[in-house]
C-alpha atoms as a PDB file:
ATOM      1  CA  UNK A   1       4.949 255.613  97.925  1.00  0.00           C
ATOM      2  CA  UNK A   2       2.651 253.479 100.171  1.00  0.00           C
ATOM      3  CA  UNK A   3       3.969 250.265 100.771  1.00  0.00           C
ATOM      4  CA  UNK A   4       0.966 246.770 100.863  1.00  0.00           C
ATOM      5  CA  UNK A   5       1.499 245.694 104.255  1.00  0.00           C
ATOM      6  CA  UNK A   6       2.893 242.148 104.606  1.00  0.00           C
ATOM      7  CA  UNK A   7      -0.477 240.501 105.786  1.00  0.00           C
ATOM      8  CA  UNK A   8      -2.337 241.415 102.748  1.00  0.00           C
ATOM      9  CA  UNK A   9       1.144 241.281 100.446  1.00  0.00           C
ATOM     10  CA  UNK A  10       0.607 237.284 101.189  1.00  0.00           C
ATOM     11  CA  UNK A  11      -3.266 237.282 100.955  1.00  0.00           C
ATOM     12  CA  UNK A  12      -2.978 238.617  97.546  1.00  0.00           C
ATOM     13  CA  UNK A  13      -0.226 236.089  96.789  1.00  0.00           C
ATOM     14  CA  UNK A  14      -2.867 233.211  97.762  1.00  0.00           C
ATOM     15  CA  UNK A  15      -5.121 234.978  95.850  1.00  0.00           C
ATOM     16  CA  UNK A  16      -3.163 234.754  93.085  1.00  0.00           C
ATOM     17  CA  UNK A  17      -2.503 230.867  93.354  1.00  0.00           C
ATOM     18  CA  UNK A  18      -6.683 230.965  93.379  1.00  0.00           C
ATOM     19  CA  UNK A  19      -6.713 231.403  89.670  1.00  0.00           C
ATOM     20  CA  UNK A  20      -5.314 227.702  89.184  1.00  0.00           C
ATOM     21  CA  UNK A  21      -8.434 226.644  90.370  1.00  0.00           C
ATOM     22  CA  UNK A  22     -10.092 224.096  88.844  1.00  0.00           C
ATOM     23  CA  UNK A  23     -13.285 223.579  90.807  1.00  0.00           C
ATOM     24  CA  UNK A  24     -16.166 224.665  89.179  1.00  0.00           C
ATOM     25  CA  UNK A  25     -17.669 226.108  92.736  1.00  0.00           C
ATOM     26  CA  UNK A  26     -14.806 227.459  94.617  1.00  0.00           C
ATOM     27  CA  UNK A  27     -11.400 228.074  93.805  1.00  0.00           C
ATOM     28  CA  UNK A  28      -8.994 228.197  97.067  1.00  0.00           C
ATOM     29  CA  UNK A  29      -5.347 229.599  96.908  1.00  0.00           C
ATOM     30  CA  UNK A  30      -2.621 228.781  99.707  1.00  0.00           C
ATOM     31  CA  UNK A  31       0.550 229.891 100.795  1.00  0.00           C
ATOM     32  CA  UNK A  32       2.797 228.654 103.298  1.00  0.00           C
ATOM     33  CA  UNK A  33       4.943 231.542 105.500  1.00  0.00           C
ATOM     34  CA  UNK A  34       7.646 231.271 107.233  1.00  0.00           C
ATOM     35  CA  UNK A  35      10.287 234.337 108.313  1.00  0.00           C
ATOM     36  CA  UNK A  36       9.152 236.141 105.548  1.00  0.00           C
ATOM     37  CA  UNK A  37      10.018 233.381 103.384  1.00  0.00           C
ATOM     38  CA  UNK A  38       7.300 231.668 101.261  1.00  0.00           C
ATOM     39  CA  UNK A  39       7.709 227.797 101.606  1.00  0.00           C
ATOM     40  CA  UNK A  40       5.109 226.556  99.458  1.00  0.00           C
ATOM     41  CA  UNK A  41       1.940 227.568  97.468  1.00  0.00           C
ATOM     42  CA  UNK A  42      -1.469 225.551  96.249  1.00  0.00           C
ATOM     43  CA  UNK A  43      -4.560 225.570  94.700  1.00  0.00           C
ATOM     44  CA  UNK A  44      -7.447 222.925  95.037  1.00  0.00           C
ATOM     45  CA  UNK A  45      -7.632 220.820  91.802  1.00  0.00           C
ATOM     46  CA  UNK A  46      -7.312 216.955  90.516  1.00  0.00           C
ATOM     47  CA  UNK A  47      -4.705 214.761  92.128  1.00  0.00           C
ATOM     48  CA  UNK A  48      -1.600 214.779  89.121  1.00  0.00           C
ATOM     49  CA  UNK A  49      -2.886 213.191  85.805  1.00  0.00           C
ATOM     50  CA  UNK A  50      -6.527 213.108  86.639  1.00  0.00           C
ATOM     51  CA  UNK A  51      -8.912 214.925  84.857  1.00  0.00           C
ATOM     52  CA  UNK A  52     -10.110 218.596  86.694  1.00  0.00           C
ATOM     53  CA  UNK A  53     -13.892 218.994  86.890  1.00  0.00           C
ATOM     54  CA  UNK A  54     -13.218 222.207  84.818  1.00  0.00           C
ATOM     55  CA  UNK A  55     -12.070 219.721  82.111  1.00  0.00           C
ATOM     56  CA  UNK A  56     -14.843 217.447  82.514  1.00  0.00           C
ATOM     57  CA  UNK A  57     -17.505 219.902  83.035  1.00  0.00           C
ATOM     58  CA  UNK A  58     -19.628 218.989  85.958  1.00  0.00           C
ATOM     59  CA  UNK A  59     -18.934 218.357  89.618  1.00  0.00           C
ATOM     60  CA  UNK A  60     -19.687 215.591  91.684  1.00  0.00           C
ATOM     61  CA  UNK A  61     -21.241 217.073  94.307  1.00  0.00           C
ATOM     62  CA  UNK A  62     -23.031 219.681  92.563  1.00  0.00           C
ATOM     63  CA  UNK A  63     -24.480 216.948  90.370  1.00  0.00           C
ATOM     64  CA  UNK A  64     -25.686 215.591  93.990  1.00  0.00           C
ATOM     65  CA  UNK A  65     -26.636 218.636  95.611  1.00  0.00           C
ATOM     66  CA  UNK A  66     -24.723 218.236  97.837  1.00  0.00           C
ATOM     67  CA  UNK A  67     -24.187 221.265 100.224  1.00  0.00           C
ATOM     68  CA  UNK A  68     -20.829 223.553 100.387  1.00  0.00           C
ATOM     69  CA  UNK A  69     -18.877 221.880 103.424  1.00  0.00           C
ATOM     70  CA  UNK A  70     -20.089 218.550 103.243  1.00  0.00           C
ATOM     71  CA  UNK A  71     -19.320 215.003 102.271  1.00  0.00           C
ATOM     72  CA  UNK A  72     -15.803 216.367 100.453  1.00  0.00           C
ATOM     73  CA  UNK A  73     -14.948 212.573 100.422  1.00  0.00           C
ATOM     74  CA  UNK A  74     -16.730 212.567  96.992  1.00  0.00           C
ATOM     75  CA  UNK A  75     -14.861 215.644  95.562  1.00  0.00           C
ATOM     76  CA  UNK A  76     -12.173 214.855  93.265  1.00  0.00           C
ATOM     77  CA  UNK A  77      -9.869 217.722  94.043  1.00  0.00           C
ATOM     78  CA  UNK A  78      -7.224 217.923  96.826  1.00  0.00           C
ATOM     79  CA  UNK A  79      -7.624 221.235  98.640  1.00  0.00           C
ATOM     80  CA  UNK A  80      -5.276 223.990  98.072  1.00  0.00           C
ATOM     81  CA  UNK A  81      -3.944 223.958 101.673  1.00  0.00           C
ATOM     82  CA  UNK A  82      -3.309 220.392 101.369  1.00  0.00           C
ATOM     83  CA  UNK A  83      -1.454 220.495  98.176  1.00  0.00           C
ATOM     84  CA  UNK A  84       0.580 223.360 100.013  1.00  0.00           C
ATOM     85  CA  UNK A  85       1.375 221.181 102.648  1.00  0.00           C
ATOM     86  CA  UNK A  86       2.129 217.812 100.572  1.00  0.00           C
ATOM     87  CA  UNK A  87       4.171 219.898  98.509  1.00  0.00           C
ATOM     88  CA  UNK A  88       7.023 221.379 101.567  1.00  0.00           C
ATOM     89  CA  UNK A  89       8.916 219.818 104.125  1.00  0.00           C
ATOM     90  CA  UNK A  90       7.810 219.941 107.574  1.00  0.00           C
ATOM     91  CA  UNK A  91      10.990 221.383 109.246  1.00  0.00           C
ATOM     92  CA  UNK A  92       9.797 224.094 107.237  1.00  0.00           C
ATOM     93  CA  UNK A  93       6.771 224.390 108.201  1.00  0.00           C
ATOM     94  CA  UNK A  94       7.065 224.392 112.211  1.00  0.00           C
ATOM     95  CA  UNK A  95       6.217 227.706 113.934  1.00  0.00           C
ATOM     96  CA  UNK A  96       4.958 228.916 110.157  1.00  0.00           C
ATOM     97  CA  UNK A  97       1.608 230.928 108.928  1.00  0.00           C
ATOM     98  CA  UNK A  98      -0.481 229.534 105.911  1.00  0.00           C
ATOM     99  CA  UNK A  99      -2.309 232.397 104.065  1.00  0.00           C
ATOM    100  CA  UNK A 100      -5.647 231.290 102.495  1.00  0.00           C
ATOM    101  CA  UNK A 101      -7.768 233.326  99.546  1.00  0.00           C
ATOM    102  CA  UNK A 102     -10.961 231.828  98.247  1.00  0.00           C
ATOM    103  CA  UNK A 103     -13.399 232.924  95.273  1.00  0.00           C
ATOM    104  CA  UNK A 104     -16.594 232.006  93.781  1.00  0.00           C
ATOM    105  CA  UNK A 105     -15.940 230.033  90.538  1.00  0.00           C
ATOM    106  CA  UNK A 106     -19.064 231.223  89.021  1.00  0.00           C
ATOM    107  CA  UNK A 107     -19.101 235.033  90.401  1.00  0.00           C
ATOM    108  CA  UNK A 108     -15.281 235.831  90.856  1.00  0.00           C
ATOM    109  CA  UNK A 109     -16.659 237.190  94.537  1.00  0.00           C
ATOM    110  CA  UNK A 110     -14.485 236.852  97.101  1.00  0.00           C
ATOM    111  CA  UNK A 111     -15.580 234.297  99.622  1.00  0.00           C
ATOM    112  CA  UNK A 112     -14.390 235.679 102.908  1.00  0.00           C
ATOM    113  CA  UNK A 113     -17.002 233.143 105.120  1.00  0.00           C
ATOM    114  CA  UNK A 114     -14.399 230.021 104.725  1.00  0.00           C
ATOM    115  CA  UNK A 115     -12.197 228.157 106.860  1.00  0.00           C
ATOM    116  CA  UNK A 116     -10.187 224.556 105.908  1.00  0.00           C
ATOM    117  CA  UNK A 117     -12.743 221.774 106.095  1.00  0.00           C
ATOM    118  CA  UNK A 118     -11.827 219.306 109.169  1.00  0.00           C
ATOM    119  CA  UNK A 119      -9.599 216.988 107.079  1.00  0.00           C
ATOM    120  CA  UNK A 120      -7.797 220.035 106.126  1.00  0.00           C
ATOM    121  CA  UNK A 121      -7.437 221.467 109.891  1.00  0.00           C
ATOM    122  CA  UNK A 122      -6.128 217.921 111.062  1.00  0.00           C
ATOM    123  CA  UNK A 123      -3.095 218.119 108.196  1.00  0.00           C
ATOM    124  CA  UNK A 124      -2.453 222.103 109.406  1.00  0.00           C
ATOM    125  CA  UNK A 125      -1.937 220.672 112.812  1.00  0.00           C
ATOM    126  CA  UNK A 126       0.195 217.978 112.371  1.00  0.00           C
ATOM    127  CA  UNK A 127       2.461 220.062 109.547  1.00  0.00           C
ATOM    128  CA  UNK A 128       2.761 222.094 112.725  1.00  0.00           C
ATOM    129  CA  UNK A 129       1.515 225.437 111.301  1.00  0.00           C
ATOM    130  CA  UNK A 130       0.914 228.025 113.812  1.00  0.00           C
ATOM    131  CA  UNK A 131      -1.528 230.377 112.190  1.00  0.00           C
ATOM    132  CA  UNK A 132      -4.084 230.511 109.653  1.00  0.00           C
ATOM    133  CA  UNK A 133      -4.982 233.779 107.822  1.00  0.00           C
ATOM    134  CA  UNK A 134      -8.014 233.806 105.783  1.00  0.00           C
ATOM    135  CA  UNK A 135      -8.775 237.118 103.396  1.00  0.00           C
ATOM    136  CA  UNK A 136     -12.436 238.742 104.221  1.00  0.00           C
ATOM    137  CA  UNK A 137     -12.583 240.978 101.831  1.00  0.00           C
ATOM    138  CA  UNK A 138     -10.212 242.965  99.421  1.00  0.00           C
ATOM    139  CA  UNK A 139      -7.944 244.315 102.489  1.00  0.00           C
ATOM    140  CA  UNK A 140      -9.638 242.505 105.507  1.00  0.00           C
ATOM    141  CA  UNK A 141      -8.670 238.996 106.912  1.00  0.00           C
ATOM    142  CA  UNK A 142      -8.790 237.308 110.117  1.00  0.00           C
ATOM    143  CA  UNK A 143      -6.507 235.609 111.801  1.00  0.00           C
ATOM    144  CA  UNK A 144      -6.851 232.122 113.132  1.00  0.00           C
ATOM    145  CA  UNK A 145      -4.303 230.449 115.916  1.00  0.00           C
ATOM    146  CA  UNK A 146      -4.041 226.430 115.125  1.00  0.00           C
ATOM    147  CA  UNK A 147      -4.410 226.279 118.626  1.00  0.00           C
ATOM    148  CA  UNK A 148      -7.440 226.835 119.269  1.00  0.00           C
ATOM    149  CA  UNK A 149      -8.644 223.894 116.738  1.00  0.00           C
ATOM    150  CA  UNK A 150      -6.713 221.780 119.376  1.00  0.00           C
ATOM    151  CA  UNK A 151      -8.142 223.375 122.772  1.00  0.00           C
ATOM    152  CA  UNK A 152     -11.815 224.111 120.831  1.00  0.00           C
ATOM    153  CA  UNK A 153     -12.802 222.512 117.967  1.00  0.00           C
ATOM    154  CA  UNK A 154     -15.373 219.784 118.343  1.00  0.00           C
ATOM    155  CA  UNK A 155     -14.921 218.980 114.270  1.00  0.00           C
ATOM    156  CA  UNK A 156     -11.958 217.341 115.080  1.00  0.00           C
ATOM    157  CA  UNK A 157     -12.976 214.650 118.078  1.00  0.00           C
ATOM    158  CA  UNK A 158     -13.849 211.760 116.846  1.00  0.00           C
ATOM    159  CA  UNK A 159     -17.198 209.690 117.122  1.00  0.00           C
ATOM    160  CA  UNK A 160     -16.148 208.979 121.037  1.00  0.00           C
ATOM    161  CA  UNK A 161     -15.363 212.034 122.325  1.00  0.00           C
ATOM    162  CA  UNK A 162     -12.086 212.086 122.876  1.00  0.00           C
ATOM    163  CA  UNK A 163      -9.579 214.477 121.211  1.00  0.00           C
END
């Protein structure tokens, strides 16, 4: 018997948590690693007790057209990796991996040209999360070191320059 290897054992996890969804464009699982131990999961959706745009029926930004990766401040859901953070304790989450699955709402396609919006990257930092694993396609991923964000990524300076 062939064994799933571990990297793809947790993608399909995340992939998993997907399917709680509620955004009617694309719906994001997330998993928190940590010594083979899973710490936390989430899915993007309404904060608690507010309606889903699945349950209303339309999305806000849609309704806009407004383009994928932009202006999230008018999205009602929290994104999966943030509900995966919010929902563990940071101890936990030092030196860990979060694993990160994402499919079309409409399609069911697997939407392997992601990576966490800036807001998203900023909470990954500070929950001190090592690695980011994103799934590509049904057994492909790549791999992501939070690191990099810090040394590279100009999304995160703010309007003066400095990081």
């Amino acid at each position: 018997m062939e064994r799933r290897d571990k990297t793809n054992y947790y993608l399909d996890i995340a992939q998993t948590v997907s399917g709680r969804g509620t955004c009617l464009r694309r719906n994001f699982g997330a998993i928190i690693v940590k010594n083979d131990q899973i710490i936390s999961t989430g899915y993007n959706g309404a904060p608690r007790a507010l309606k889903n745009c699945c349950d209303l029926g339309v999305c806000t930004r849609e309704k806009l057209n407004i383009p994928k990766g932009q202006r999230y401040e008018l999205c009602r859901s929290v994104h999966a990796e943030a509900n995966c953070i919010i929902s563990a304790s940071r101890t936990d989450m030092i030196g860990s991996t979060i694993y990160l699955a994402c499919r079309d709402a409409v399609t069911g396609k697997l939407c392997g040209d992601v990576e966490p919006c800036s807001m998203c990257k900023r909470l990954i930092i500070n929950a001190g999360i090592e690695k980011v694993v994103i799934r590509t396609g049904e057994e492909d991923f790549r791999v992501i070191e939070v690191n990099s964000w810090i040394e590279n990524d100009d999304s995160l300076t703010g309007t003066d320059g400095y990081k």
